[in-house]
Each structure stands twice: as structure tokens, then as C-alpha cells.
C-alpha atoms as a PDB file:
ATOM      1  CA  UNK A   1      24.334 141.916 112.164  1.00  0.00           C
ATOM      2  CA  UNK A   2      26.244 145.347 113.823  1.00  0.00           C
ATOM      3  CA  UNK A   3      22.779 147.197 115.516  1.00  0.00           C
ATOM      4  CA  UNK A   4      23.151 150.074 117.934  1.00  0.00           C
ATOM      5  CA  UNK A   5      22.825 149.512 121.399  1.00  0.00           C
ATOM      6  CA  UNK A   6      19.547 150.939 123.857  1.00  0.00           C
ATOM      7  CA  UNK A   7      17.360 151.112 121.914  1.00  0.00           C
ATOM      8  CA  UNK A   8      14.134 152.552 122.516  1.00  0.00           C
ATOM      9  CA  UNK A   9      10.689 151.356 122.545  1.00  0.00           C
ATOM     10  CA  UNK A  10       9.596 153.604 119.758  1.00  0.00           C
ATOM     11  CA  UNK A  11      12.622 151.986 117.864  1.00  0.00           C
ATOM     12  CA  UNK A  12      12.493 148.286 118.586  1.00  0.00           C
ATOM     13  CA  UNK A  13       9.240 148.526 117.486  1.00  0.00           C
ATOM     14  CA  UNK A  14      10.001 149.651 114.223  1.00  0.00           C
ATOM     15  CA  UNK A  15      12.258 146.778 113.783  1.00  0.00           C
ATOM     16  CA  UNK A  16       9.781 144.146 114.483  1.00  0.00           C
ATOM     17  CA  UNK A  17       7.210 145.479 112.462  1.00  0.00           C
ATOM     18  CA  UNK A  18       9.912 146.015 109.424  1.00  0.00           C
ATOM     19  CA  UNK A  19      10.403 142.225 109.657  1.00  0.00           C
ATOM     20  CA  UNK A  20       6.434 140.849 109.814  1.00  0.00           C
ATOM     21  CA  UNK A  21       6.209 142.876 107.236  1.00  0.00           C
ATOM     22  CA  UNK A  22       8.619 142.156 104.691  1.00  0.00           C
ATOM     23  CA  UNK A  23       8.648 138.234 105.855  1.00  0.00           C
ATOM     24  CA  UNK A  24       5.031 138.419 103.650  1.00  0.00           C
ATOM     25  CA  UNK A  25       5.406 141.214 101.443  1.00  0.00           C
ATOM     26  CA  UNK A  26       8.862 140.612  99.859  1.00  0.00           C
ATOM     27  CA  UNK A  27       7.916 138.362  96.880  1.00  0.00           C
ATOM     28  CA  UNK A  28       5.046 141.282  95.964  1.00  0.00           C
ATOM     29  CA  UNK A  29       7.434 144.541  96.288  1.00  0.00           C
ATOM     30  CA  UNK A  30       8.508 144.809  92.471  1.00  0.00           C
ATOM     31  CA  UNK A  31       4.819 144.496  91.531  1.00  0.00           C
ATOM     32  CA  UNK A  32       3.870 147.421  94.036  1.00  0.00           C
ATOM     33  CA  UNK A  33       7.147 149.250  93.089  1.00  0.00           C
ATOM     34  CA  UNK A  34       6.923 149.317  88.980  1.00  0.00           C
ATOM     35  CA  UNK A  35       6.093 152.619  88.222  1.00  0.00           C
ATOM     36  CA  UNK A  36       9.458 153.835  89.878  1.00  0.00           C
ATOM     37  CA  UNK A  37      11.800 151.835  87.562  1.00  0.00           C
ATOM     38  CA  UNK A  38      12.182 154.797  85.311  1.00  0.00           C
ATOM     39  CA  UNK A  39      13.155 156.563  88.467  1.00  0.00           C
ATOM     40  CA  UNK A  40      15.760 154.227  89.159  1.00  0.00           C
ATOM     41  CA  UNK A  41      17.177 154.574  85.864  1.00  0.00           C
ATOM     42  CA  UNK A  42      17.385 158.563  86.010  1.00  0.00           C
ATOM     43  CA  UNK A  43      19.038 158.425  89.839  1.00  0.00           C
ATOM     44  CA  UNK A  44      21.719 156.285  88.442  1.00  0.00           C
ATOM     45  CA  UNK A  45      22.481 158.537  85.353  1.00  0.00           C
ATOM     46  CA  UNK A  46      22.312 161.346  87.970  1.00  0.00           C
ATOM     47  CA  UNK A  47      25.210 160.072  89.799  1.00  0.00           C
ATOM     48  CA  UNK A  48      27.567 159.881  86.731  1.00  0.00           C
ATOM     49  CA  UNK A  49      29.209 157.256  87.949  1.00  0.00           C
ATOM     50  CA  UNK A  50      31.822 155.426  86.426  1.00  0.00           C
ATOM     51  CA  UNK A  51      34.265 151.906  86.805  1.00  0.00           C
ATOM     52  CA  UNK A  52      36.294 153.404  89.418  1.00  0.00           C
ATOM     53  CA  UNK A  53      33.063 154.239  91.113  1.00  0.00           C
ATOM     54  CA  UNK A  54      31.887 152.607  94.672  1.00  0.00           C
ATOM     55  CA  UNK A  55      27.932 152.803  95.163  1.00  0.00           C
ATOM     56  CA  UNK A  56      26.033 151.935  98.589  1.00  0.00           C
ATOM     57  CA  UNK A  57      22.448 151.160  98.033  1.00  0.00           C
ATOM     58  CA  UNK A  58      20.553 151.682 101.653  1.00  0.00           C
ATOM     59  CA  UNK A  59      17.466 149.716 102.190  1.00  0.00           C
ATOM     60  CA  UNK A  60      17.767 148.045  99.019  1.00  0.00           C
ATOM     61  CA  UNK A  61      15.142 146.202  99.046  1.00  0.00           C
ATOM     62  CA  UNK A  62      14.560 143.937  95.848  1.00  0.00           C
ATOM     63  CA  UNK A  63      17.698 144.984  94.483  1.00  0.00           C
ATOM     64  CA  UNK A  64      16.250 147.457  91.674  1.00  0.00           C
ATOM     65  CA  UNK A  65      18.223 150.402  92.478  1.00  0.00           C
ATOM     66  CA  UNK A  66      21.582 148.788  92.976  1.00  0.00           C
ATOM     67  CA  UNK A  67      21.235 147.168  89.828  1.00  0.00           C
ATOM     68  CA  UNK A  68      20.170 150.341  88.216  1.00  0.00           C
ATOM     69  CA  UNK A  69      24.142 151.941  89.700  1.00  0.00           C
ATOM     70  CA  UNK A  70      25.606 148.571  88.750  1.00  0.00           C
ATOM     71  CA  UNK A  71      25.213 148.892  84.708  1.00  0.00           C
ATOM     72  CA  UNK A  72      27.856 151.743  85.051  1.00  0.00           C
ATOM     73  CA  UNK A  73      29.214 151.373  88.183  1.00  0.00           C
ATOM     74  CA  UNK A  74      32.871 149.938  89.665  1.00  0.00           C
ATOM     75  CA  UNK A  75      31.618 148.353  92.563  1.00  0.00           C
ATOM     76  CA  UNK A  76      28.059 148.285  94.646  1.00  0.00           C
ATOM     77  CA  UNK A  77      26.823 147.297  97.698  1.00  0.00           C
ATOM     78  CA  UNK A  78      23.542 147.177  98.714  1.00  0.00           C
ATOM     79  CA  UNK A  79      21.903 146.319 102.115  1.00  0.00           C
ATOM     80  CA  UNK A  80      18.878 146.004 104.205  1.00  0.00           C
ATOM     81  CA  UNK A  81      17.851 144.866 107.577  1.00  0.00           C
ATOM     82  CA  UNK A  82      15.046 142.336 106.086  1.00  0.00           C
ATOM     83  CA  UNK A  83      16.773 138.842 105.097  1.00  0.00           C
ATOM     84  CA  UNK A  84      13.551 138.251 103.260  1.00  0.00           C
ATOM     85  CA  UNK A  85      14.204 141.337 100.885  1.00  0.00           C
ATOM     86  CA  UNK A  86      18.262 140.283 100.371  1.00  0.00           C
ATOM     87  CA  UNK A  87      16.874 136.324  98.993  1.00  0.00           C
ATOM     88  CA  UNK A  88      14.832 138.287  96.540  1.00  0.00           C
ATOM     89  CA  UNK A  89      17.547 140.826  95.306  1.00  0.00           C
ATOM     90  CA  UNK A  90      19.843 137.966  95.348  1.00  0.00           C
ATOM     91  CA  UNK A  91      17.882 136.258  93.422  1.00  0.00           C
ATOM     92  CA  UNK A  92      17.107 138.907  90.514  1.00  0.00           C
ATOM     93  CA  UNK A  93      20.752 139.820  90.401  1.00  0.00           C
ATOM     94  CA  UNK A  94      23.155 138.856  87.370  1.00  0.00           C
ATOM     95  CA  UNK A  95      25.562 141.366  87.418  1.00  0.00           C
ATOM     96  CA  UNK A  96      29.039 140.538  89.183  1.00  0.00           C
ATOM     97  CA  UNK A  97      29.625 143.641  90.609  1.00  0.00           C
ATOM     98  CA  UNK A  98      26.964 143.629  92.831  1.00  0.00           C
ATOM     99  CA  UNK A  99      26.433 142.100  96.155  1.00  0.00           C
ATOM    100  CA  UNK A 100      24.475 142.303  99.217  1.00  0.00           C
ATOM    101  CA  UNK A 101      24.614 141.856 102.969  1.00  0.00           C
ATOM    102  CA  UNK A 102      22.101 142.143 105.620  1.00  0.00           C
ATOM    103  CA  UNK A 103      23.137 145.310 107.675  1.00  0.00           C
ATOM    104  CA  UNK A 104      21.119 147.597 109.840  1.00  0.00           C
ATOM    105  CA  UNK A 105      21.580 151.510 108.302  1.00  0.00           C
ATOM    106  CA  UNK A 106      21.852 152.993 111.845  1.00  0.00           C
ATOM    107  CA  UNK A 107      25.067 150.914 112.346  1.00  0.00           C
ATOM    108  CA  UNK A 108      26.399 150.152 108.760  1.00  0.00           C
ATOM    109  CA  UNK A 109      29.763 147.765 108.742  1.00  0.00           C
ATOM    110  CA  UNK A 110      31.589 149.922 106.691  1.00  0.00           C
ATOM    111  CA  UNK A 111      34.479 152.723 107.357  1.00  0.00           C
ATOM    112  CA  UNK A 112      34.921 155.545 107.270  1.00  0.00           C
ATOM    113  CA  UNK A 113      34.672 157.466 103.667  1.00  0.00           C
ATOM    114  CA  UNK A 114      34.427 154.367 102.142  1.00  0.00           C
ATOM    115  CA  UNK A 115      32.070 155.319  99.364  1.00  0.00           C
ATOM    116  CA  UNK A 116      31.721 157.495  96.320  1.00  0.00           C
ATOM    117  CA  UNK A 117      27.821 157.506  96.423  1.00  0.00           C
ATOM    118  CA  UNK A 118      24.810 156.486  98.948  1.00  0.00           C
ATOM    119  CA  UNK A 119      21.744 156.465  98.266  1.00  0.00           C
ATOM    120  CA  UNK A 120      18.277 155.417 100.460  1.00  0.00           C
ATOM    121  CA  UNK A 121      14.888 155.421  98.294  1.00  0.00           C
ATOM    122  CA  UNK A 122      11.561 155.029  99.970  1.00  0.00           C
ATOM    123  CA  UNK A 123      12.895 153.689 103.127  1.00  0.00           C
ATOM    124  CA  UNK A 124      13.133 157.322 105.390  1.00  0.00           C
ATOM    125  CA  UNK A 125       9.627 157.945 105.349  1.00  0.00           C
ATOM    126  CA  UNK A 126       9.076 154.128 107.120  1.00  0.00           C
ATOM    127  CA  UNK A 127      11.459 155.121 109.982  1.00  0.00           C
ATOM    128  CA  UNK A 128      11.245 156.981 113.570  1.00  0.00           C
ATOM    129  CA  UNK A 129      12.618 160.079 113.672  1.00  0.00           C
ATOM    130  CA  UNK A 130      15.585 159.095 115.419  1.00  0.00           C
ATOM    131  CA  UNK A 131      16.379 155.920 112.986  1.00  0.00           C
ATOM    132  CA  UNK A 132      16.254 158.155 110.376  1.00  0.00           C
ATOM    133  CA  UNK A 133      18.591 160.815 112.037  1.00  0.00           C
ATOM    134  CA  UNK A 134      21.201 157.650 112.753  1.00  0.00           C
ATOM    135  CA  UNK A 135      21.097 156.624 109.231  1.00  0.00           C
ATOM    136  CA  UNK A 136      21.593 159.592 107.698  1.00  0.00           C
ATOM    137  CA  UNK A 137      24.882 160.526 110.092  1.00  0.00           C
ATOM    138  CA  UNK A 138      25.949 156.924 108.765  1.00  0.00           C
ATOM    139  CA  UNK A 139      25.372 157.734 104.828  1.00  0.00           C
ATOM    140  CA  UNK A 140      27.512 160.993 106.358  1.00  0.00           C
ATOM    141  CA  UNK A 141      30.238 158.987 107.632  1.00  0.00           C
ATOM    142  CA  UNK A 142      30.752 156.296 105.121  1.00  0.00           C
ATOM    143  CA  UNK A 143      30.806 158.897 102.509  1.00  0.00           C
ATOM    144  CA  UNK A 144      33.788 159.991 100.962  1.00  0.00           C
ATOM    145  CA  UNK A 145      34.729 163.969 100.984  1.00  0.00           C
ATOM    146  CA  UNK A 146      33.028 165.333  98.087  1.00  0.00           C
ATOM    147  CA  UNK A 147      31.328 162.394  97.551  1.00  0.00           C
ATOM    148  CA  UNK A 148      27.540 162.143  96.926  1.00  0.00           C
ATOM    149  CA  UNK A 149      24.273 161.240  98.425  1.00  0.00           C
ATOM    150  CA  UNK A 150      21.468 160.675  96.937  1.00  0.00           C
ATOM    151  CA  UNK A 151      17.756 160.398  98.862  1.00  0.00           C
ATOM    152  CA  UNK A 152      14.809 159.663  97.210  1.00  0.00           C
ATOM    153  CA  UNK A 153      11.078 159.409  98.963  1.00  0.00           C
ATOM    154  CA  UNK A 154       8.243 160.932  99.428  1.00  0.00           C
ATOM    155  CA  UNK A 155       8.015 164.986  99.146  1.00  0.00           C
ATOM    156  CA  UNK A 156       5.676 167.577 100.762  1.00  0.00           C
ATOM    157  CA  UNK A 157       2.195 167.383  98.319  1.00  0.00           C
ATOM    158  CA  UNK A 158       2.795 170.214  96.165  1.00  0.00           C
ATOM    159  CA  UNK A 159      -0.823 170.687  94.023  1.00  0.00           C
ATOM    160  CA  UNK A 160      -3.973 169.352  93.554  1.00  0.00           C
ATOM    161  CA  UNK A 161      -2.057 166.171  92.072  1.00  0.00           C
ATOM    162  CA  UNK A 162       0.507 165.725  94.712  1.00  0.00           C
ATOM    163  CA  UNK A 163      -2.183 166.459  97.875  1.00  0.00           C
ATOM    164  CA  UNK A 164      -4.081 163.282  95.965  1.00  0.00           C
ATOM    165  CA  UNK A 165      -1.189 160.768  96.143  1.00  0.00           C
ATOM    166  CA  UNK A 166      -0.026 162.257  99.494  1.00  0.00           C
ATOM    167  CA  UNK A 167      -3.885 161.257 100.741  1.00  0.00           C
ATOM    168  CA  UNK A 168      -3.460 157.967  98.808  1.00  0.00           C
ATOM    169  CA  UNK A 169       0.056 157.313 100.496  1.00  0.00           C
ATOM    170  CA  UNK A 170      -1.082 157.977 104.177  1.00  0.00           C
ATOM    171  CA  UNK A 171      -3.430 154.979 103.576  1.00  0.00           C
ATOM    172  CA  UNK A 172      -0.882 152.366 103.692  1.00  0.00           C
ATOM    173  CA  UNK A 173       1.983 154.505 105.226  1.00  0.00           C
ATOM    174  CA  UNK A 174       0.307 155.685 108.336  1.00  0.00           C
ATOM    175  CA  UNK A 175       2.623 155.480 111.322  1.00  0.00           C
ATOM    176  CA  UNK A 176       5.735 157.447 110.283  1.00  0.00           C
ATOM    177  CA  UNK A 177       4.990 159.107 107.022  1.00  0.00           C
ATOM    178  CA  UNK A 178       3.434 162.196 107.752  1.00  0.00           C
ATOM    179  CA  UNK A 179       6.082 162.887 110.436  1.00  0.00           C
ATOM    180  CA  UNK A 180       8.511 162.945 107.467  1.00  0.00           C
ATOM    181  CA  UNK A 181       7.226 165.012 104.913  1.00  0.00           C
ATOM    182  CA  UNK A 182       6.835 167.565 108.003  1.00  0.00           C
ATOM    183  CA  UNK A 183      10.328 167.063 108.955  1.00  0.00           C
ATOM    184  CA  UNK A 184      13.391 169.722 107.953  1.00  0.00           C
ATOM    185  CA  UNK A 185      14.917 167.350 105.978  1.00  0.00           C
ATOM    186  CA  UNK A 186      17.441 169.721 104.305  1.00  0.00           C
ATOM    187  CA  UNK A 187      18.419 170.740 107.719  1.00  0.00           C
ATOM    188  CA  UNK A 188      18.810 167.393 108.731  1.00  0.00           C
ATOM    189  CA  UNK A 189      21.253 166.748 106.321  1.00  0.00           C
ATOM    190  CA  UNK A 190      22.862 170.004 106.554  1.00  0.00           C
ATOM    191  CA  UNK A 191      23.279 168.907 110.254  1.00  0.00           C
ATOM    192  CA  UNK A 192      25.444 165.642 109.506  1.00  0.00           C
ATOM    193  CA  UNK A 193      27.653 167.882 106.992  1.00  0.00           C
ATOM    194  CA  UNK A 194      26.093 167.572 103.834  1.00  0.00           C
ATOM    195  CA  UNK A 195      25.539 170.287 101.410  1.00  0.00           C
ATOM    196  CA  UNK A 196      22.464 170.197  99.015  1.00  0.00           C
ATOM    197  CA  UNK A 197      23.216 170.592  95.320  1.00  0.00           C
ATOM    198  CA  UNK A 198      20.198 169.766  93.727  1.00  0.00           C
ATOM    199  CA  UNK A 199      16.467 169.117  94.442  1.00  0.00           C
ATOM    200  CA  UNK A 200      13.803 167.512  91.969  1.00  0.00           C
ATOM    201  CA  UNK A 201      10.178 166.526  91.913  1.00  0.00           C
ATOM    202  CA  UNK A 202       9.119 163.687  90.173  1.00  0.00           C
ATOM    203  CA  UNK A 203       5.920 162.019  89.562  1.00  0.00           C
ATOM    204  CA  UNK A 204       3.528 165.061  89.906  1.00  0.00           C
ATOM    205  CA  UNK A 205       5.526 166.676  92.850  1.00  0.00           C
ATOM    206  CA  UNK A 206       4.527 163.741  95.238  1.00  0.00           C
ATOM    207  CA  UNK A 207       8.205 162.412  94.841  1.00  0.00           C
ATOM    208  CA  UNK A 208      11.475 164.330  95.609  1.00  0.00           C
ATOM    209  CA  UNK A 209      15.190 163.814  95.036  1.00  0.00           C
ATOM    210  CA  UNK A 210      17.573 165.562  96.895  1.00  0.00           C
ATOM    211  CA  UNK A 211      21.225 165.213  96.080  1.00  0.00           C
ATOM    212  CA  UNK A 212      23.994 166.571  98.497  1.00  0.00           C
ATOM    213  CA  UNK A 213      27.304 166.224  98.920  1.00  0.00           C
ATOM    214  CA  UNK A 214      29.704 165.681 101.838  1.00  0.00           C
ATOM    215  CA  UNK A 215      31.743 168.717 102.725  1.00  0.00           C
ATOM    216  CA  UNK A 216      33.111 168.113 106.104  1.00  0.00           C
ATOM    217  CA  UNK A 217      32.585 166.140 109.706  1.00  0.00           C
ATOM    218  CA  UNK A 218      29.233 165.873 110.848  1.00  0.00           C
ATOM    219  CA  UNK A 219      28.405 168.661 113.261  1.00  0.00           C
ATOM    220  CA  UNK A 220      28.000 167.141 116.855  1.00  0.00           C
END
């Protein structure tokens, strides 16, 4: 598996943790995960994509999203640093056009504008600042011009409702989380040369997706 060199404590860290956790909690994930199927289902009719269309799925976990892009879509890939996640999503896969490969999203095997649409859902808010820079300047790069991006995760609580689910949240998601609803994340993509199109709050405002699109080179 391609990773990025020097890594930093902060970082390796991450890594290690990602994989004692997912080792365990693999086989329970769709349980957890159920009440965001319908979510799936509206990202993938968001991306209007088509048989000519080429989908990467980023920290696809079980699988559910890049089957979601698959009923419609050409081609999709979908991949994630945890083997332990890939033997489930092979395993609840049935559609031919889908495959998956363990790949870390800071370093993704791919070239360049290779891809109609990315996509990462409830993976940013897990990482370190930085891994989350890297993989977003990799969703960047793979991305073809005018092609789109799609991030779904966590948004800023927004209400009574959303500050109650952004309290329940922090109780499982405790290292990294609050760093990211804090974070300029419109910026950030801005950054690595994408242009938002569209933002939209889901499940009481205490989920977000933000669609961009790639205009350009990332700025250095």
C-alpha cells in the first residue's frame, strides 16, 4: 500500500488506532451506520451520474456508499486503509462494476484527473488536521477538471437539535472531531482548487454536504 513518507507522531498514531479499531468494529459498522442509508441514496442521485461515469468512494468503509454510485454509475472504486473494512464491503457487494483496494487517501494510486466524482463520508472528522489536508489535495488531484466532489460528515451544531447530537457525537468521537467542525473547511477546499456549488444540512443540521467542483491546480 502507496503511504506518504515522515510521518509524524500525531499521524502514525492515527493510523494505528484506525486499525485496532476497525480490526473489532468492522462486522458492527452497518448496524451503527443505518440511519444514513437514505443519505447514501440522495448523495448518489446528487451526483447525476451516468454509464460513462467514474466514481471514487474514499474511506469506504462497508461498501454502502459505493454501492449507492454503482446502481447508476460506469465504473467505481472504492478504498480504505482498514483491510478489515474492504473483507466486509467485499463481501456485501454484487454489483460488477464495483471494486475495492486497500489504499491510504493521503497517497491514493491513482493519476492524475482520473475521476468524474470523489466523495469521503464520515471519515474527515476521524483524521489529524494534516491527514485531512493531504487527502483532500488528493480528491483535488485525481479529480477531473470540472469534475465533482462530494464530502459528507459532521457539520457545525446549528440549534437546539444539532448542539444535542453534536454533544452525543463528541462522546465516541473525542480526539479529532471537534477540531473539525471548528476547521475552515470551505477554505480548505477552496485552497486545493475547488469551488463550492452547493451546501446542505441533513439530519437536523448535525450533518452537512458540501459539493464542489474542480476548477484549476491546487494552489501551492
Amino acid at each position: 500500500m502507496r503511504t506518504r513518507p515522515g510521518r509524524t507522531d500525531e499521524e502514525r498514531e492515527y493510523y494505528s488506532l484506525n486499525q485496532r479499531v476497525y480490526s473489532v468494529f468492522a462486522p458492527f459498522y452497518d448496524l451503527v451506520t443505518f440511519p444514513a442509508r437514505r443519505l447514501r441514496r440522495e448523495v448518489a442521485a446528487l451526483a447525476d451520474v451516468d454509464a460513462r461515469s467514474i466514481v471514487l468512494d474514499i474511506g469506504t468503509g462497508t461498501g454502502a456508499q459505493a454501492n449507492a454510485f454503482a446502481e447508476k454509475a460506469g465504473r467505481v472504486v472504492g478504498i480504505d486503509v482498514s483491510r478489515s473494512m474492504l473483507v466486509i464491503a467485499r463481501r456485501n457487494t454484487r454489483l460488477p462494476n464495483v471494486t475495492f483496494q486497500q489504499a491510504d487517501a493521503t497517497a491514493l494510486p491513482f493519476g492524475d484527473a482520473r475521476f468524474d466524482v470523489s466523495c469521503v463520508s464520515f471519515v474527515l472528522h476521524e483524521m489529524p488536521a494534516s491527514i485531512r489536508e493531504q487527502t483532500i489535495g488528493e480528491m483535488a488531484r485525481v479529480i477531473k477538471p470540472g469534475g465533482t466532489v462530494f464530502i459528507i460528515d459532521y457539520a457545525p451544531p446549528r440549534g437546539t437539535f444539532g448542539h444535542l447530537i453534536s454533544q452525543l457525537v463528541r462522546l465516541y468521537e473525542r480526539q479529532h472531531y471537534l477540531g473539525f467542525i471548528r476547521s475552515d473547511l470551505h477554505g480548505l477546499l477552496r485552497r486545493m482548487g475547488l469551488d463550492i456549488r452547493d451546501e446542505r444540512f441533513r439530519l437536523h443540521g448535525g450533518v452537512r454536504i458540501v459539493i464542489a467542483a474542480r476548477s484549476g491546480a491546487p494552489s501551492a
